[in-house]
Protein backbone atom coordinates (compact mmCIF):
# COMPACT_ATOMS: atom_id res chain seq x y z
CA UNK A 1 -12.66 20.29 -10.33
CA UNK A 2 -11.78 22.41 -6.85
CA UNK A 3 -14.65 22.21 -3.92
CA UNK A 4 -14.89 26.04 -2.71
CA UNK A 5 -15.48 26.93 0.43
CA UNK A 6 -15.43 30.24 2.42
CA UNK A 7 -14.44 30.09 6.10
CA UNK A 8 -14.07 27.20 8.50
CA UNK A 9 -17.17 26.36 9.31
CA UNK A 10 -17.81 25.32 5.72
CA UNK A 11 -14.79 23.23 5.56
CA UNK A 12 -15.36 21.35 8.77
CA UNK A 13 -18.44 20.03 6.79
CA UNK A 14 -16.43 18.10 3.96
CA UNK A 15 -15.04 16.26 7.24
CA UNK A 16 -14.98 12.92 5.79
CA UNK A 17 -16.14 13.82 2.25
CA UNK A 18 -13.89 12.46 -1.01
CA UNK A 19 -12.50 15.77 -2.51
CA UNK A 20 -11.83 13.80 -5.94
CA UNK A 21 -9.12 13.71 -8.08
CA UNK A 22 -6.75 16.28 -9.64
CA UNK A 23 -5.30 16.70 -13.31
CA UNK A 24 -2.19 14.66 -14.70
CA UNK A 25 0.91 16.92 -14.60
CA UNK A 26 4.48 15.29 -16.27
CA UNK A 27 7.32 14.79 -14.21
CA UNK A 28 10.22 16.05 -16.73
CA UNK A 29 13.96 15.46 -16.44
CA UNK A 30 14.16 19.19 -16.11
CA UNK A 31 11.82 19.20 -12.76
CA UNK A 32 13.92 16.41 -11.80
CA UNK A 33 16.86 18.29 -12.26
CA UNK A 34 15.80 22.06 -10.58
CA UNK A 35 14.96 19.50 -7.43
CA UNK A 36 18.06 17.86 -7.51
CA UNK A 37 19.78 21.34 -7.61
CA UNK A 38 17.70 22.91 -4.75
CA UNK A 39 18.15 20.00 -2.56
CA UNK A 40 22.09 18.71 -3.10
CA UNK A 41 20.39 15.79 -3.99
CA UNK A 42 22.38 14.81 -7.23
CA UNK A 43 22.37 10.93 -7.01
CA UNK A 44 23.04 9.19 -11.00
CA UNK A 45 19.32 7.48 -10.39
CA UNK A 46 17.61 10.74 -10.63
CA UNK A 47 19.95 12.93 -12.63
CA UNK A 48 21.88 10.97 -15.22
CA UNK A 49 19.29 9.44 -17.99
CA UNK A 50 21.64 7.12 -19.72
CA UNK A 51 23.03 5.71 -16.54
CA UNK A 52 19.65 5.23 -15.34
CA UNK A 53 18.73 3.30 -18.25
CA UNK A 54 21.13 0.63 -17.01
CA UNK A 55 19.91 0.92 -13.32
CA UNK A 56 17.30 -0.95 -11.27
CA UNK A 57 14.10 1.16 -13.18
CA UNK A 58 15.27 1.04 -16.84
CA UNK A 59 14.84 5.45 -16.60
CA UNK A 60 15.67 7.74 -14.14
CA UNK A 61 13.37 8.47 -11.66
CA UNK A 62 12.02 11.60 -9.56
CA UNK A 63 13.02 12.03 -6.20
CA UNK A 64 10.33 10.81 -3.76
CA UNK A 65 10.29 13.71 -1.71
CA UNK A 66 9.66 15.49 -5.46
CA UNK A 67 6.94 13.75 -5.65
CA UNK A 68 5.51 14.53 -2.14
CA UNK A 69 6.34 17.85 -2.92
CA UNK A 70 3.62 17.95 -5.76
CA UNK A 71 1.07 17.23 -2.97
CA UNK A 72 0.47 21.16 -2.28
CA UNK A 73 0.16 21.96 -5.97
CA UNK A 74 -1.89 19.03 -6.71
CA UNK A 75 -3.90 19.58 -3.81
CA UNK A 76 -4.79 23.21 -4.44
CA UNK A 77 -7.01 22.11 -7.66
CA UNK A 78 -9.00 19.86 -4.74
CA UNK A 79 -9.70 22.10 -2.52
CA UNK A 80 -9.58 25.88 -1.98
CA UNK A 81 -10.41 27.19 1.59
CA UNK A 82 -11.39 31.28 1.51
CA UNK A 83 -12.23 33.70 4.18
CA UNK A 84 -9.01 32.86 6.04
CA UNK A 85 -6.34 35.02 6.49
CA UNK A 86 -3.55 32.14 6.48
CA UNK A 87 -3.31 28.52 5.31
CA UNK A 88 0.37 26.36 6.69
CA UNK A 89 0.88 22.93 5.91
CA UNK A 90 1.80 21.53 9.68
CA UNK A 91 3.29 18.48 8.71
CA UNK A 92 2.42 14.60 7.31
CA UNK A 93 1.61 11.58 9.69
CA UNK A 94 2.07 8.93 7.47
CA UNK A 95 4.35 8.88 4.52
CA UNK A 96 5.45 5.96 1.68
CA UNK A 97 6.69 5.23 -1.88
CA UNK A 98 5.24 2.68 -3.24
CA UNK A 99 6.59 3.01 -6.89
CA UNK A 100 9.01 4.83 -8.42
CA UNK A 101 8.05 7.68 -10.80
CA UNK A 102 10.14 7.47 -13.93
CA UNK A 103 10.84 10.58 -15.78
CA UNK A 104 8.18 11.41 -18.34
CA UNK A 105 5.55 10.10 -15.92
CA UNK A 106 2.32 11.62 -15.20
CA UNK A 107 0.95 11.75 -11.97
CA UNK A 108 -2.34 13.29 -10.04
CA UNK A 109 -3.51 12.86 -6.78
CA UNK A 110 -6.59 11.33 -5.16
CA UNK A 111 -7.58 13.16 -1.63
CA UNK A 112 -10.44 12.54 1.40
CA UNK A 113 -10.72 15.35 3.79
CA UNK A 114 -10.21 12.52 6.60
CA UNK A 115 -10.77 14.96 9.54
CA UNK A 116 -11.61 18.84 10.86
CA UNK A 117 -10.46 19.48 13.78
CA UNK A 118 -10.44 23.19 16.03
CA UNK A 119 -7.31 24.47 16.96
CA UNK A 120 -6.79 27.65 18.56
CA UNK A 121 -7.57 30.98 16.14
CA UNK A 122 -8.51 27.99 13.42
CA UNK A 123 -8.80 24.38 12.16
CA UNK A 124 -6.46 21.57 11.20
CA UNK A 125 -7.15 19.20 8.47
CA UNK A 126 -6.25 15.49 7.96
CA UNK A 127 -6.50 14.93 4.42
CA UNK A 128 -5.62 11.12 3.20
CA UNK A 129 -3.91 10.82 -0.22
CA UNK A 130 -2.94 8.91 -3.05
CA UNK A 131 -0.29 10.40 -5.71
CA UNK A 132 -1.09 7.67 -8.58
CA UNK A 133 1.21 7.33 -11.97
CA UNK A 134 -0.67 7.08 -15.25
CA UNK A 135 -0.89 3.37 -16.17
CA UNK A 136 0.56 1.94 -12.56
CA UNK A 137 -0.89 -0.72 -10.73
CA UNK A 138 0.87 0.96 -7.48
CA UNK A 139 0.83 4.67 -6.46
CA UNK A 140 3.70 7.01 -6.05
CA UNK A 141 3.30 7.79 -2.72
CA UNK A 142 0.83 7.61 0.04
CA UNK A 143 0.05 9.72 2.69
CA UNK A 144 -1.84 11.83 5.66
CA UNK A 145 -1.08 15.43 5.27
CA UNK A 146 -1.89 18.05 7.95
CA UNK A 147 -2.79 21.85 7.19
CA UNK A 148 -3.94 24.24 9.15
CA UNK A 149 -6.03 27.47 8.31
CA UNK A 150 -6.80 30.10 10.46
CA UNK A 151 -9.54 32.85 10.99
């Protein structure tokens, strides 16, 4: 379920508030794939299922930067910020991969709007996050992601 809320002084008072979870979505071989082509990132691990059967995860796996890629579109079922005329993402603080995601996964993310802060013309947001994998005991990745939305 997405929080709404119109302009930024609205959203600087979820500072600190959970902003819940998100729906599953699979990772298929064929996401896998379009990211390994837009990237030059063709390595046997991610594209080449019966190889990967043989390697370290018994499948192949996504990408990890494919998975922190599905931040932004998991993210946007959190939270949607209106009355803005421009939302960027700015950048990440903290980044790791705890597990692999094997192909056929699902994953969703959990997100806390860890700060609002004023920046000039608008506001930057720390959100913290947690991009879990259906039945794991570790999540995909981790991370601090920083957007910024302006008046």
């Amino acid at each position: 379920m997405s929080i709404t809320v119109n302009g930024l002084d609205e959203l600087k008072k979820l500072s600190g508030e959970d902003l819940g979870t998100s729906e599953w979505i699979e990772v298929t071989q064929e996401r896998v794939d379009t990211f390994a082509d837009a990237t030059g990132d063709h390595q046997w691990i991610h594209v080449d299922p019966e190889r990967a059967k043989e390697g370290p995860f018994g499948a192949p796996i996504a990408h990890g930067y494919l998975t922190l890629s599905l931040f932004i579109p998991l993210f946007t079922e959190l939270l949607d910020v209106q009355g803005v005329t421009t939302k960027v993402n700015y950048g990440l603080n903290k980044v790791r991969f705890p597990s692999p995601v094997k192909v056929g996964s699902r994953i969703r993310l959990t997100a806390r709007l860890a700060e609002v802060e004023d920046v000039p013309g608008g506001a930057q947001i720390t959100v913290e996050g947690a991009i879990e994998i259906e039945g794991g005991t570790k999540p995909a990745a981790v991370l601090q992601s920083l957007s910024r939305f302006y008046a």
